[in-house]
C-alpha atoms as a PDB file:
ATOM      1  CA  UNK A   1     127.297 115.429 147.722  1.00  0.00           C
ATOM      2  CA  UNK A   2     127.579 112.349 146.195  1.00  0.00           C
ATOM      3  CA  UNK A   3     124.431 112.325 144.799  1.00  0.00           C
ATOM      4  CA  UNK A   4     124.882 115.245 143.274  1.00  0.00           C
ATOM      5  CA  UNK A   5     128.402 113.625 141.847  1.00  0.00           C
ATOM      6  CA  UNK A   6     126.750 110.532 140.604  1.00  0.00           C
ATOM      7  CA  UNK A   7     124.173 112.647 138.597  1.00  0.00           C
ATOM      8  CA  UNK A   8     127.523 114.509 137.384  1.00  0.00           C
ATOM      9  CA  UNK A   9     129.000 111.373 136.138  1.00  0.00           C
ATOM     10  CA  UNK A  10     125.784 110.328 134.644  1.00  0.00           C
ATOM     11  CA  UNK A  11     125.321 113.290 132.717  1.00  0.00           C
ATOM     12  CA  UNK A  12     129.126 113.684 131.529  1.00  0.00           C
ATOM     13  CA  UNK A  13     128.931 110.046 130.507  1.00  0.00           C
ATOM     14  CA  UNK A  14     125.426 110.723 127.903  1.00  0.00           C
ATOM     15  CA  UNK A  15     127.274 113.613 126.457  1.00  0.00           C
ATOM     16  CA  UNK A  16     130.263 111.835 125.385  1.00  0.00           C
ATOM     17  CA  UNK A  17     127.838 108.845 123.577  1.00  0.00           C
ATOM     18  CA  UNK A  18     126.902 111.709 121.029  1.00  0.00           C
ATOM     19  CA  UNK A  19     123.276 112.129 120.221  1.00  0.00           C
ATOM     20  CA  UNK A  20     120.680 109.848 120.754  1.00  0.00           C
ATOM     21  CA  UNK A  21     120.159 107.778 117.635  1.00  0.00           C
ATOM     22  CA  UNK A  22     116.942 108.876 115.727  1.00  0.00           C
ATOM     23  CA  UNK A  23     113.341 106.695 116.141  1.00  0.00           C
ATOM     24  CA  UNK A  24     112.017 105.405 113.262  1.00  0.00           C
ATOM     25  CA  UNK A  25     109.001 102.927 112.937  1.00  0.00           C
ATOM     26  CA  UNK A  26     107.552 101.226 109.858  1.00  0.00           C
ATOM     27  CA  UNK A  27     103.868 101.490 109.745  1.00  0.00           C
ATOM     28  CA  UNK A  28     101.160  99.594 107.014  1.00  0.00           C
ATOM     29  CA  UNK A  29      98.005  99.351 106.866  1.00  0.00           C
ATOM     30  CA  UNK A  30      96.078  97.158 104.272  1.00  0.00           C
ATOM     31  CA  UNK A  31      92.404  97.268 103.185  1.00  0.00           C
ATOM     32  CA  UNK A  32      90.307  98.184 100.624  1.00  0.00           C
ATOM     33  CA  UNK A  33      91.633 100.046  97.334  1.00  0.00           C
ATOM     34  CA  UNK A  34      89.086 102.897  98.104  1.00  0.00           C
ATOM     35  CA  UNK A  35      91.459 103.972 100.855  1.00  0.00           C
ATOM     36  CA  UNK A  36      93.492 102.709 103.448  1.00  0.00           C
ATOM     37  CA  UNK A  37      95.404 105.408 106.551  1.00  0.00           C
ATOM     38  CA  UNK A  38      98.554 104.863 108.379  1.00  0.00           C
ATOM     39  CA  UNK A  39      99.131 106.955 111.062  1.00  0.00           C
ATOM     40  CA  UNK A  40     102.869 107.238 112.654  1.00  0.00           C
ATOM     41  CA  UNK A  41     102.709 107.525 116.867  1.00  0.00           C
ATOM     42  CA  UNK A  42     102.491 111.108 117.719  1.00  0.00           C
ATOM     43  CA  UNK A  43     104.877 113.489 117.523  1.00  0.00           C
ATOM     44  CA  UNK A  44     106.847 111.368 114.666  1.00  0.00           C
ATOM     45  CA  UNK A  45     106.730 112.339 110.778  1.00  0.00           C
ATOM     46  CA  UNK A  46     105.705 109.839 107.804  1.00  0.00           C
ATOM     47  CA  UNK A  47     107.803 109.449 104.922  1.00  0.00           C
ATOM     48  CA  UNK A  48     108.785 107.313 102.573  1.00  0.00           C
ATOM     49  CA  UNK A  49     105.287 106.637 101.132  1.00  0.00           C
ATOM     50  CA  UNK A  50     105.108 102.997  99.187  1.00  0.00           C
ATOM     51  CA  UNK A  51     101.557 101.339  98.122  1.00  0.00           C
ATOM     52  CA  UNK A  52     101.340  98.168  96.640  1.00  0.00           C
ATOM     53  CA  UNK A  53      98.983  95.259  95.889  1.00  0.00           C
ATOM     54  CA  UNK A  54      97.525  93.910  99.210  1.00  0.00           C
ATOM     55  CA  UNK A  55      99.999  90.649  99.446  1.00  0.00           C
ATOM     56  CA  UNK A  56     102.973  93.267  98.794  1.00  0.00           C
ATOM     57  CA  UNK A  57     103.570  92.534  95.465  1.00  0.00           C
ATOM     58  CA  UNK A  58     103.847  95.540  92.927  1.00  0.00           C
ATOM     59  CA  UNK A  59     100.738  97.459  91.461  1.00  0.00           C
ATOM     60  CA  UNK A  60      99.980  97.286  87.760  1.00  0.00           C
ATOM     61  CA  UNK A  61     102.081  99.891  85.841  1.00  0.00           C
ATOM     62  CA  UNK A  62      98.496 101.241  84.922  1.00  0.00           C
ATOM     63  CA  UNK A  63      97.314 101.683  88.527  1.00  0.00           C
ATOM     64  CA  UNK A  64      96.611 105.170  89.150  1.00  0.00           C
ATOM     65  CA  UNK A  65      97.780 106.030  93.078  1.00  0.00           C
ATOM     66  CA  UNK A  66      96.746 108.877  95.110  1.00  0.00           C
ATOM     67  CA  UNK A  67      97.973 109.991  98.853  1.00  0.00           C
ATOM     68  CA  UNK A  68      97.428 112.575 100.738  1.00  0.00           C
ATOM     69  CA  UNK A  69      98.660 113.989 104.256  1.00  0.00           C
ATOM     70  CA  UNK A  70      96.277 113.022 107.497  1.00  0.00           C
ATOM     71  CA  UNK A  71      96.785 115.327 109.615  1.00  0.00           C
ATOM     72  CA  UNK A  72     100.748 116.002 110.567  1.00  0.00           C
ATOM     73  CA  UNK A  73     101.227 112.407 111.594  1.00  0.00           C
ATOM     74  CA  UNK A  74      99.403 110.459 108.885  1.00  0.00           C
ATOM     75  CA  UNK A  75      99.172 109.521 105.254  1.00  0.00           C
ATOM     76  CA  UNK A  76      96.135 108.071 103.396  1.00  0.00           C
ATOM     77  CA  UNK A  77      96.052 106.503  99.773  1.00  0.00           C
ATOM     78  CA  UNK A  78      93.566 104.873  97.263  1.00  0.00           C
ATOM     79  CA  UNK A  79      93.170 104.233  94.101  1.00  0.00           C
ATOM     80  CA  UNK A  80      91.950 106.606  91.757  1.00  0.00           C
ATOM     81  CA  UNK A  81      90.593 104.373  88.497  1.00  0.00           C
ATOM     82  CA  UNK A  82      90.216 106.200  85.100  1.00  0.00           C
ATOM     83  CA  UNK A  83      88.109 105.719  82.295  1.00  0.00           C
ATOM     84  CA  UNK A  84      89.300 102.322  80.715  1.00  0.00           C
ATOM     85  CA  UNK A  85      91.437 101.809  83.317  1.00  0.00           C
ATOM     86  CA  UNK A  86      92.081  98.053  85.050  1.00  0.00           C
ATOM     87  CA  UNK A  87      90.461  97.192  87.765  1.00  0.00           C
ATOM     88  CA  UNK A  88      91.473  97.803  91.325  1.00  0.00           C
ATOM     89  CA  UNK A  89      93.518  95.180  93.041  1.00  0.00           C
ATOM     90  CA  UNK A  90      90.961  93.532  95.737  1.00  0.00           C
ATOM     91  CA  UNK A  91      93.064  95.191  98.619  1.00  0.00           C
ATOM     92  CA  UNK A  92      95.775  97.782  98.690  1.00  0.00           C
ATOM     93  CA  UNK A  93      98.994  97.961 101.410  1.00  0.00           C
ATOM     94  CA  UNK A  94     100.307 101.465 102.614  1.00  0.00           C
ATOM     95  CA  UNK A  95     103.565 101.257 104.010  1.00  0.00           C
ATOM     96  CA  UNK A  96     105.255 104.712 105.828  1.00  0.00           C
ATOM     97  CA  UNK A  97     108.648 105.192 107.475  1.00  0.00           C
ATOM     98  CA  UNK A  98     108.051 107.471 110.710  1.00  0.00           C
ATOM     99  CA  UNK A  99     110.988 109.236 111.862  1.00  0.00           C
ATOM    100  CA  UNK A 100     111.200 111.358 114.700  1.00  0.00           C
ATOM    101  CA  UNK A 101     113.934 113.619 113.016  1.00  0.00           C
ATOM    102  CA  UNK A 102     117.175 113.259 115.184  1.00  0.00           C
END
């Protein structure tokens, strides 16, 4: 019996905290500006999608980005030059939030 209170008490106390607080993870990956992936853990979806030069700094305003969903847990980007357009930065850095969604 008292196990069985204990795991009572245990339970009662977890409801009153509230919720568990959601999980989120930042994720980057840096490499070449012919496309880089991040890939949240399993389970957990990316958001918040921000590419930039390889050191962090800003792109060029003239930089032309694309991403695109990998799979349901990953997002890949590159840069997609243009006719006239600058050059590519020598590396690129994808940064995602992942969020579990609690």
């Amino acid at each position: 019996m008292r196990k069985r209170v204990a795991g009572l008490a245990v339970a009662a106390l977890a409801m009153a905290a509230g919720p568990a607080a959601a999980f989120t993870e930042t994720v980057a990956a840096t490499g070449a500006p012919g496309g880089v992936v991040a890939i949240c853990p399993e389970g957990i979806s990316p958001s918040d999608v921000h590419v930039t030069n390889g050191d962090g700094t800003p792109l060029g305003p003239d930089q032309r980005v694309h991403t695109t969903a990998v799979g349901a847990t990953g997002v890949g980007a590159w840069i997609a030059p243009y006719q006239d357009s600058p050059p590519p930065p020598a590396a690129i850095r994808l940064t995602i939030t992942c969020t579990d969604g609690s």
